[in-house]
Protein backbone atom coordinates (compact mmCIF):
# COMPACT_ATOMS: atom_id res chain seq x y z
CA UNK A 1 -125.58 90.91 -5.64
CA UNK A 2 -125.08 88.76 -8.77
CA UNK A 3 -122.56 87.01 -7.17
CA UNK A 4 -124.34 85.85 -4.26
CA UNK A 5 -126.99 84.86 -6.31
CA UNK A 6 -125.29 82.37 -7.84
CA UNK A 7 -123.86 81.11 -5.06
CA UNK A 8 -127.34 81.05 -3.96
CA UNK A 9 -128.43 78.65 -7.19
CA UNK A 10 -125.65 76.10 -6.43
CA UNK A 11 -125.93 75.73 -2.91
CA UNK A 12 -129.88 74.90 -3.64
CA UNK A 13 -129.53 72.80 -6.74
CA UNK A 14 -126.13 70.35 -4.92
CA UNK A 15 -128.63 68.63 -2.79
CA UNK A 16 -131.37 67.87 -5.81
CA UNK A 17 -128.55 66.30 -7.78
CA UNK A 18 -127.28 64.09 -4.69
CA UNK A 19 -130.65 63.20 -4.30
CA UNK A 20 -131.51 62.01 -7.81
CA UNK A 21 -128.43 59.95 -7.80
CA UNK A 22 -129.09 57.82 -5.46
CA UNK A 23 -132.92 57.60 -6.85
CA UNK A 24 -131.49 55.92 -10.30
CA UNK A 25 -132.09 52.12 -9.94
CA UNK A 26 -129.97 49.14 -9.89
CA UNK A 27 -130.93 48.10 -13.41
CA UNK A 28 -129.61 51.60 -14.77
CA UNK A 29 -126.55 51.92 -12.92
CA UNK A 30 -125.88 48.03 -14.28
CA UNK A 31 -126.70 48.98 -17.88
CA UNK A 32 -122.91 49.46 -18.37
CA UNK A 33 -121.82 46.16 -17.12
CA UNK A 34 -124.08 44.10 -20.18
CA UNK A 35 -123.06 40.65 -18.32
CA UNK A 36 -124.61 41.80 -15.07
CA UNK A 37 -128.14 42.43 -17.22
CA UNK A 38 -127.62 39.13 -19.32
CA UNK A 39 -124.76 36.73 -19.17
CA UNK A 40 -125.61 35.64 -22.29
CA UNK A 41 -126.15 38.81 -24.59
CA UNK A 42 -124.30 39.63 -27.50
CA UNK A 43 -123.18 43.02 -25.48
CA UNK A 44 -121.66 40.83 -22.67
CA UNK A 45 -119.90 38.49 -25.07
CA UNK A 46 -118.07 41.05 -26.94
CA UNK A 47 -117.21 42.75 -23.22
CA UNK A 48 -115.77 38.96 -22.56
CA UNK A 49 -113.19 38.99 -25.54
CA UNK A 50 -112.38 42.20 -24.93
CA UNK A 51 -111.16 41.23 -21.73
CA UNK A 52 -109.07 38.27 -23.04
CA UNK A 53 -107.19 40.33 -25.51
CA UNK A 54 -106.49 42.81 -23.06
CA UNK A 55 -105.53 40.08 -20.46
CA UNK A 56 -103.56 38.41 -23.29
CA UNK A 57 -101.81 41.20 -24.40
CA UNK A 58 -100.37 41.64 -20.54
CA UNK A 59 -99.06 38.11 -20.20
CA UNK A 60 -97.09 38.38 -23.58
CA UNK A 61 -95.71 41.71 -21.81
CA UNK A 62 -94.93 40.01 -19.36
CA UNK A 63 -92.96 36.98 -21.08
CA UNK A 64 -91.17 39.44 -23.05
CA UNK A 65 -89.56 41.26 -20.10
CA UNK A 66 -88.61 37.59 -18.51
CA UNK A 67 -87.04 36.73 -22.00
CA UNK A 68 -85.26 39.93 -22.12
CA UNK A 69 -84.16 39.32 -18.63
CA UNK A 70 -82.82 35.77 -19.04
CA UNK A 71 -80.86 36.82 -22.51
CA UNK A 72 -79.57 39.50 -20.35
CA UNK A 73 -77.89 36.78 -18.00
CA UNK A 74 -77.20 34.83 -21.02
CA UNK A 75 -74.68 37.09 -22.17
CA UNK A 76 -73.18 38.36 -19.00
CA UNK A 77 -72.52 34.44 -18.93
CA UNK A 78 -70.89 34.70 -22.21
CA UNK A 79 -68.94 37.38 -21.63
CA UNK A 80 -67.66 36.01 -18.60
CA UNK A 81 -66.19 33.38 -20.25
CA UNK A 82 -65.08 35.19 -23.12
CA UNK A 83 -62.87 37.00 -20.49
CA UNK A 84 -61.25 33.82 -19.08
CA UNK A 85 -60.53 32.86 -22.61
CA UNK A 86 -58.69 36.32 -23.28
CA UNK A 87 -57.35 36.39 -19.59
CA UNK A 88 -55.33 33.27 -20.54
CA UNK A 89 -51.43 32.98 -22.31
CA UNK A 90 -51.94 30.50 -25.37
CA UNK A 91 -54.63 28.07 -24.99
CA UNK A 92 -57.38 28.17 -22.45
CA UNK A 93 -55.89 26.70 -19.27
CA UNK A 94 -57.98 25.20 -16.36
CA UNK A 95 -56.32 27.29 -14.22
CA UNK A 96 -57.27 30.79 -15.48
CA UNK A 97 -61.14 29.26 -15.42
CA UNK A 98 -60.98 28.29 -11.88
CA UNK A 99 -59.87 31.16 -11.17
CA UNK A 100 -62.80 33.31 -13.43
CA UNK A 101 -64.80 31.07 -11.38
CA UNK A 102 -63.61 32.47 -8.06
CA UNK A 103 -63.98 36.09 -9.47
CA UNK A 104 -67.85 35.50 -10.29
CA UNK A 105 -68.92 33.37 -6.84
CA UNK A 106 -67.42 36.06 -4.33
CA UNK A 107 -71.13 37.03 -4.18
CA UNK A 108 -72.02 33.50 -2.94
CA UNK A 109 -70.54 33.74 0.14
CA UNK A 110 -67.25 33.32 2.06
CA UNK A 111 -67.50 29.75 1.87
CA UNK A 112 -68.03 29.14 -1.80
CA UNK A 113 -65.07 31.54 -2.49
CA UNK A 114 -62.67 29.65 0.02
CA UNK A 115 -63.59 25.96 -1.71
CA UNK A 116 -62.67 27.62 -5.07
CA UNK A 117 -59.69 29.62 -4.00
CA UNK A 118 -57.67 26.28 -2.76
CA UNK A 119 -58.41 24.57 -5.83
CA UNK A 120 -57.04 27.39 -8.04
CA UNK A 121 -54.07 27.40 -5.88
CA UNK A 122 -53.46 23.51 -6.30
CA UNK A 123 -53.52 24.36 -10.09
CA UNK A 124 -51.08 27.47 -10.21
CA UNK A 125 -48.64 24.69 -7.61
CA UNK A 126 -48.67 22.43 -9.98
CA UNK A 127 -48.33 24.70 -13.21
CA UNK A 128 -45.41 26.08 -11.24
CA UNK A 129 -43.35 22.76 -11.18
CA UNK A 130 -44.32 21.97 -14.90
CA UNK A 131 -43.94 24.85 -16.42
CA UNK A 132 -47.33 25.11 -18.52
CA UNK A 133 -50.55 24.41 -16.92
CA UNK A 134 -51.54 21.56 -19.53
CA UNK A 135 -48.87 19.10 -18.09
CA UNK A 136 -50.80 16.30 -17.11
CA UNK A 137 -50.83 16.56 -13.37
CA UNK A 138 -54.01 14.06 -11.66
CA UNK A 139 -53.92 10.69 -11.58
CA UNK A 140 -56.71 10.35 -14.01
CA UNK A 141 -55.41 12.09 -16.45
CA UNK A 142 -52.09 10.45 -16.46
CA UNK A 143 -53.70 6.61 -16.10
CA UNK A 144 -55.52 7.62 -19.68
CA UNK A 145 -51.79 8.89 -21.18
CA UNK A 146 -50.68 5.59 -20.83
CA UNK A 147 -50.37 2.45 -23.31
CA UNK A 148 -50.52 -0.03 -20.69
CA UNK A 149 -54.07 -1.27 -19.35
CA UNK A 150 -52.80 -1.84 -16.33
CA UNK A 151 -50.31 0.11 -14.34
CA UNK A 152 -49.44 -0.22 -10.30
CA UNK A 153 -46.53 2.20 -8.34
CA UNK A 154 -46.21 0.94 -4.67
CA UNK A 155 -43.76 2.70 -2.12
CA UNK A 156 -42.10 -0.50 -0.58
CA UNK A 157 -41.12 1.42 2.39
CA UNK A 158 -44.04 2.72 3.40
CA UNK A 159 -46.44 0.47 1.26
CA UNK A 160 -48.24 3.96 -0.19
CA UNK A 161 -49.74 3.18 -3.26
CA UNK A 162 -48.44 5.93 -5.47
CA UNK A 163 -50.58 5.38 -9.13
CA UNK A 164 -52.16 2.80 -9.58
CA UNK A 165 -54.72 1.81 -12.49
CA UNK A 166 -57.45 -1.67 -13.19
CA UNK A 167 -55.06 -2.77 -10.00
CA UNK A 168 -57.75 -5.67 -9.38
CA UNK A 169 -56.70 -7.39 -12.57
CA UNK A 170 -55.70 -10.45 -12.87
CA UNK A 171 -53.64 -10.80 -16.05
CA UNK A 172 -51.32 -13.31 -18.06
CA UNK A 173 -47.77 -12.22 -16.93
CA UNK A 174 -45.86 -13.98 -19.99
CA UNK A 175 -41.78 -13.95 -19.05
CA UNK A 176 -42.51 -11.98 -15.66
CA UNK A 177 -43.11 -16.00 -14.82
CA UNK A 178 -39.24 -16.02 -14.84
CA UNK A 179 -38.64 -14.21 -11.84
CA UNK A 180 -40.29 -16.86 -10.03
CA UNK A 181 -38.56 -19.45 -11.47
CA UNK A 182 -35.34 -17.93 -10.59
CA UNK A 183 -36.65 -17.22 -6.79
CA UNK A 184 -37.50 -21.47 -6.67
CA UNK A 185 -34.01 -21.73 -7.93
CA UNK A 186 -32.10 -19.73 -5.71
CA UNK A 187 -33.98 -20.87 -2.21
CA UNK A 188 -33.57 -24.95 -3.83
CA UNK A 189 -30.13 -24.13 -2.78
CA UNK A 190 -28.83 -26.22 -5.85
CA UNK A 191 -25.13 -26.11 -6.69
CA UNK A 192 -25.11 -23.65 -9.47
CA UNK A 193 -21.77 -24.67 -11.05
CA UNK A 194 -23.79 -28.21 -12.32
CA UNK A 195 -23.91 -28.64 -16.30
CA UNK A 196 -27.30 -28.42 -17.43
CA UNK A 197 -28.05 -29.26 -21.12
CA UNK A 198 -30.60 -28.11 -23.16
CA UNK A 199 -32.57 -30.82 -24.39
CA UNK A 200 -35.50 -31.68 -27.56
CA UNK A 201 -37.84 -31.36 -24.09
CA UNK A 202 -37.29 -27.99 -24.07
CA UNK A 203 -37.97 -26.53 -27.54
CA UNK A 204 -41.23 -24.49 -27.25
CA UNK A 205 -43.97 -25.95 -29.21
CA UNK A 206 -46.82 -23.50 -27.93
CA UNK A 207 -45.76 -20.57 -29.42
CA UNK A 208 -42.99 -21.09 -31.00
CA UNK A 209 -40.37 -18.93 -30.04
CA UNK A 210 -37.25 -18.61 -31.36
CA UNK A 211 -34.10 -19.41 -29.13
CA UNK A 212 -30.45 -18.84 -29.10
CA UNK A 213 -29.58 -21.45 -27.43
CA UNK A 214 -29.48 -24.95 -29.80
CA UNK A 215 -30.24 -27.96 -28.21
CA UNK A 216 -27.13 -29.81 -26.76
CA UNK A 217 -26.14 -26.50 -26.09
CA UNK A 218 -24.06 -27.20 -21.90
CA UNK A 219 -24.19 -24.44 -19.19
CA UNK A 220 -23.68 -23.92 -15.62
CA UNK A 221 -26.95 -23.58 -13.50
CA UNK A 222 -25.82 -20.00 -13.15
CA UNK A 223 -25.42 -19.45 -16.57
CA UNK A 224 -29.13 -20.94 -17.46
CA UNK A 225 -30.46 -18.53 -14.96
CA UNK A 226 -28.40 -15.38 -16.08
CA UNK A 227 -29.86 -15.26 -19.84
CA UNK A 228 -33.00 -16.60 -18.49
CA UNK A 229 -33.62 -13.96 -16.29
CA UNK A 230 -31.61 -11.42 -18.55
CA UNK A 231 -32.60 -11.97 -21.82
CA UNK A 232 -35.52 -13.86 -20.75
CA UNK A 233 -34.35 -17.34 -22.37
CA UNK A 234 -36.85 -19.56 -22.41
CA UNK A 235 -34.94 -22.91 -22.91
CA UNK A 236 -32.85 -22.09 -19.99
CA UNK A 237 -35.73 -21.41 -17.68
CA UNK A 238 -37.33 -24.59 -19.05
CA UNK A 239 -33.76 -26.46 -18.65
CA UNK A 240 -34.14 -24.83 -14.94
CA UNK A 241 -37.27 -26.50 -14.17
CA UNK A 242 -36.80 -30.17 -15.77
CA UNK A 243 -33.41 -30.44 -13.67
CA UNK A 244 -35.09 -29.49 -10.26
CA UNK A 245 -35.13 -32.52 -8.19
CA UNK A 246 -38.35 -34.16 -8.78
CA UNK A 247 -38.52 -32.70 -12.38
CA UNK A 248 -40.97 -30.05 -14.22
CA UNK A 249 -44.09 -31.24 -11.90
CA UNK A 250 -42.16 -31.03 -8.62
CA UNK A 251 -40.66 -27.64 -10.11
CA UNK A 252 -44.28 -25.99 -10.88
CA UNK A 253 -45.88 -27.39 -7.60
CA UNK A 254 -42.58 -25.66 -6.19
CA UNK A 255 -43.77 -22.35 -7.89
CA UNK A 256 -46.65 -21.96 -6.53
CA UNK A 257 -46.32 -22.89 -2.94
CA UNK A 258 -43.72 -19.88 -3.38
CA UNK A 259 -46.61 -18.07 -4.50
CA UNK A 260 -48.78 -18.96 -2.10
CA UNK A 261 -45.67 -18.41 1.19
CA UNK A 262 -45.40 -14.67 -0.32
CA UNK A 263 -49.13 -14.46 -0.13
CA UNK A 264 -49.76 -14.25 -4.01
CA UNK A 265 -53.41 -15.46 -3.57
CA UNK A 266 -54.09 -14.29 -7.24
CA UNK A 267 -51.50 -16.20 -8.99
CA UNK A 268 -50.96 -19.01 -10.52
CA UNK A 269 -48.06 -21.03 -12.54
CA UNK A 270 -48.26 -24.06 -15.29
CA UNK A 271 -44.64 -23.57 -16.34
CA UNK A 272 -41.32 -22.26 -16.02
CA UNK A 273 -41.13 -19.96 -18.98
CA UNK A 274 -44.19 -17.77 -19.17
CA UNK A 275 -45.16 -18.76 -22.13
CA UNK A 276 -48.80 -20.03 -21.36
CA UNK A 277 -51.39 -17.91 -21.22
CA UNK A 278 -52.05 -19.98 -17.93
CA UNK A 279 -49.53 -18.22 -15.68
CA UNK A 280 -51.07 -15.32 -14.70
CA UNK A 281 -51.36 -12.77 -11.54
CA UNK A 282 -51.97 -9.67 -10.25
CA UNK A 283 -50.35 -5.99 -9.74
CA UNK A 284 -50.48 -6.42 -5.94
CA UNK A 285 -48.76 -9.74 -5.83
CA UNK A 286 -46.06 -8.50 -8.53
CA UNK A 287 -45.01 -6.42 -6.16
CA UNK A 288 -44.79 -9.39 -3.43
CA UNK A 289 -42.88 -11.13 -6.10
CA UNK A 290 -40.47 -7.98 -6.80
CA UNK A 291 -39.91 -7.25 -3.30
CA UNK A 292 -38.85 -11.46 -2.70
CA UNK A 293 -36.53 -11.10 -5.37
CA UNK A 294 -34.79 -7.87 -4.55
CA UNK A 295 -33.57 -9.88 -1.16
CA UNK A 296 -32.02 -12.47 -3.57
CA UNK A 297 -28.48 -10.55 -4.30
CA UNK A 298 -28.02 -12.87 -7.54
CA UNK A 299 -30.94 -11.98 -9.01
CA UNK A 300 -30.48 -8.44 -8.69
CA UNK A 301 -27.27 -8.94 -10.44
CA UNK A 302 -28.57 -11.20 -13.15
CA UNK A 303 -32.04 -9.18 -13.80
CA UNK A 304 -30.05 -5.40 -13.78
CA UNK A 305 -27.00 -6.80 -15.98
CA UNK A 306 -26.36 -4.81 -19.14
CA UNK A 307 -24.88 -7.77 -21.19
CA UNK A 308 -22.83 -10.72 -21.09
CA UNK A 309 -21.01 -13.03 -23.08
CA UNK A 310 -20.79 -17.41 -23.16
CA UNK A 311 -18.89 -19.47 -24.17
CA UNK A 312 -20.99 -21.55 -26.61
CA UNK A 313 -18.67 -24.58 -27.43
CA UNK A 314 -15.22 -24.61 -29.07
CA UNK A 315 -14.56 -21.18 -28.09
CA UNK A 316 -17.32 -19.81 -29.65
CA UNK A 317 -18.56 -16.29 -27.88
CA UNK A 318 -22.09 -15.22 -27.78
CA UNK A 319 -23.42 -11.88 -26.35
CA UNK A 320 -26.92 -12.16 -24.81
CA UNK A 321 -28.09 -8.46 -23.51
CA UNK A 322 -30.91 -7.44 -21.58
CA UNK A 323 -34.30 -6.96 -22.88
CA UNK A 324 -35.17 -3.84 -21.18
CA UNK A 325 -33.09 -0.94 -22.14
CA UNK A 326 -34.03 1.20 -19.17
CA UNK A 327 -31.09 -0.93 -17.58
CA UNK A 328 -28.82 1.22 -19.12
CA UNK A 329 -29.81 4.29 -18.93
CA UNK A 330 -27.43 6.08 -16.63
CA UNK A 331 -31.20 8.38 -15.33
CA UNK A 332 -32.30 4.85 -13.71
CA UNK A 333 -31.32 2.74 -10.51
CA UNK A 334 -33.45 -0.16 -10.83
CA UNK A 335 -32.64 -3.13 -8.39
CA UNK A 336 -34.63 -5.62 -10.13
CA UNK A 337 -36.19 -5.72 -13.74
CA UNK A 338 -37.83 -7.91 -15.69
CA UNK A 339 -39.73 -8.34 -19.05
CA UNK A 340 -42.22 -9.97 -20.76
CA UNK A 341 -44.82 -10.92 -24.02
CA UNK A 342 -46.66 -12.86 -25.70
CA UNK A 343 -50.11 -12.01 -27.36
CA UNK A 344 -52.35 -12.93 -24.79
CA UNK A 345 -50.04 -10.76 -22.15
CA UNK A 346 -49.31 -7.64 -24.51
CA UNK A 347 -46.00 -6.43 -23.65
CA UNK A 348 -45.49 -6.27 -19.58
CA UNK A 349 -42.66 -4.71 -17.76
CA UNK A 350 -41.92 -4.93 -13.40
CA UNK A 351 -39.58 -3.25 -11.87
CA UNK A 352 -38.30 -2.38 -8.18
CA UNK A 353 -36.59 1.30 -8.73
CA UNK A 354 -35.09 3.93 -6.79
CA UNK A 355 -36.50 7.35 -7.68
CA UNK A 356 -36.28 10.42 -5.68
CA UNK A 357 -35.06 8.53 -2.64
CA UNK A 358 -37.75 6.14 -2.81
CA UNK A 359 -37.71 2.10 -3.69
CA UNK A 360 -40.91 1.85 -6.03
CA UNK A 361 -41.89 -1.41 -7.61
CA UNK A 362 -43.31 -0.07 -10.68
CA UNK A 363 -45.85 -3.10 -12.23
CA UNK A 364 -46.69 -2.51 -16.07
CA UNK A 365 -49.00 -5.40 -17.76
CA UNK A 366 -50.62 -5.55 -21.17
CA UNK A 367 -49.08 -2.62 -23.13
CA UNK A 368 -49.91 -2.10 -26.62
CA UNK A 369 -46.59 -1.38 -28.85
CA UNK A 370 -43.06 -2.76 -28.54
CA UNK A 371 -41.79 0.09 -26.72
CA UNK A 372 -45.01 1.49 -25.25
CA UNK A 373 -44.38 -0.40 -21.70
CA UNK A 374 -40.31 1.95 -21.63
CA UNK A 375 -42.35 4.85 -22.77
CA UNK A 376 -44.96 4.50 -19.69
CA UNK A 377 -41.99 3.78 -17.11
CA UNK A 378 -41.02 7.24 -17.69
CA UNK A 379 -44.13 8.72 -17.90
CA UNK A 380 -44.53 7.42 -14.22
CA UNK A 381 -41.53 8.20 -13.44
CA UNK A 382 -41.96 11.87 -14.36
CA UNK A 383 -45.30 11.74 -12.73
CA UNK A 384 -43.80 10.20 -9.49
CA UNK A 385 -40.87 13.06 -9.27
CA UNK A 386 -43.22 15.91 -9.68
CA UNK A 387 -45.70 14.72 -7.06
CA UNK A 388 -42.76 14.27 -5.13
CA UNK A 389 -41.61 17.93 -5.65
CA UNK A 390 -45.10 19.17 -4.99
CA UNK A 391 -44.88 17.60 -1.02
């Protein structure tokens, strides 16, 4: 009975309750929200900052967990490369980080990882034929090894430029001048057993170079032109050009029509010798110039020539020698060579070599240090022979 009595009470006493709910006005049911009563009450104000803090509090949360998430990646970053450092024998090579690099973009997608893959392979080719992966194997970084500002390797079978480096230049050539002098010399057809004497006209009063050959000093045309072009005389090549028919004008205006029949359209000639700044040209038309004289059988012999002795007067012997000492070394075949220098030049060697099978004309101008431009022929030469083992 007392049980369903108060079962009774509740069921009765539900309704009343419902009912004075929904009898309490707006105003009351608003008295907790103090803005919606007066925007501008104290009670709504402090409500207001409360908010902000809160609000505040959430956005530094927030920043927090993006900080956290980005020094997260940070070091999975470092660690990465910490690996390719540790993965590597000796220093850090640029293989082993190519390949770390094809190890963390797998995720990327197939092509990302094929890009990477190749290049990594290119790198283990070449550390392969060199034997350490810090042998300098592009282009770029072998142009920056050398001493020489400008550098040119041409194929003269095929014309491939191999290396070549400020190839546009157009440079002083110094004693390079020589091989053109010898070329007008050769194709004048003159008798070369006719006794040529070296005169006061051609002591060098431009720069002053020293000569082994005193005036009155008599030799054959072909002896003028074999320590000209040999050990780059430059009172025989100035003897050369004063006994062309015509004399020195005829001989110079002779030079450069040569120049201009080879299609040398960025050189030019004032003299004989090389000694003015004034005779300059080109890497391209060197190589013109190399390949003309290569067909000249007596130059080859004269420019490749280890040494050879005169007869100076009165049985007097003198041994002139050649002034590049690649010549003879036994490693090299080089069909034509020449050198050159003066200040305005640096030091300049061309050559037309066989390497690996291949006639190159190798073109070095404006080397810093007497034996920089010998130094920088075999550093091409190495460079050459490994990209040729690399094919």
């Amino acid at each position: 009975m007392a049980l369903f009595t108060k079962r009774t009470v509740v069921t009765a006493v539900a309704p009343l309750m419902l009912a004075a709910s929904l009898l309490v006005s707006p105003g009351a049911r608003a008295a907790s929200d103090p803005c919606k009563v007066n925007a501008k009450s104290a009670a709504c104000k402090a409500t207001q900052t409360k908010a902000t803090k809160t609000t505040t509090t959430v956005s530094k949360s927030t920043s927090v967990a993006k900080e956290g998430a980005k020094t997260t990646v940070s070091k999975t970053s470092a660690k990465t490369t910490t690996v390719a450092k540790k993965t590597s024998s000796g220093k850090t090579s640029a293989t082993t980080k190519k390949n770390v690099v094809a190890k963390t973009t797998v995720k990327s997608g197939k092509s990302t990882k094929q890009v990477v893959h190749r290049t990594s392979i290119a790198a283990r080719k070449v550390s392969t034929q060199s034997g350490s992966t810090e042998h300098l194997v592009t282009p770029s970084a072998q142009a920056a090894a050398l001493r020489s500002s400008v550098a040119y390797v041409q194929d003269l079978e095929t014309s491939t430029v191999l290396f070549s480096k400020n190839e546009a230049t157009i440079r002083p050539i110094a004693s390079i001048s020589k091989l053109m002098t010898a070329l007008v010399v050769v194709d004048a057809n003159l008798p070369m057993d006719e006794v040529l004497e070296v005169s006061d006209d051609d002591i060098d009063r431009l720069k002053h170079a020293a000569s082994r050959l005193p005036v009155g000093t008599r030799l054959s045309r072909a002896d003028m032109l074999h320590v000209a072009l040999m050990s780059s005389e430059n009172r025989a090549a100035h003897a050369l050009g004063r006994y062309y028919p015509g004399g020195m004008p005829a001989f110079v205006k002779a030079m450069n029509d040569k120049a201009r029949e080879l299609g040398m359209m960025d050189t030019h000639f004032v003299e004989p010798t090389g000694l003015s700044s004034e005779n300059v040209s080109s890497p391209r038309d060197l190589v013109r110039l190399l390949r003309a004289a290569s067909q000249r059988p007596l130059i080859h012999r004269y420019t490749t020539d280890t040494e050879y002795d005169i007869d100076m007067g009165q049985g007097h012997m003198r041994t002139f020698r050649n002034t590049n000492a690649l010549v003879r070394n036994a490693d090299w075949d080089i069909k034509v060579s020449k050198t050159g220098f003066i200040n305005e030049a640096g030091e300049c060697l061309v050559m037309l070599a066989r390497i690996n099978g291949r006639d190159l004309a190798i073109v070095l101008l404006d080397a810093q240090g007497k034996y920089s431009r010998i130094a920088d022929a075999l550093r091409i030469r190495k460079f050459v022979q490994n990209e040729v083992a690399m094919l």
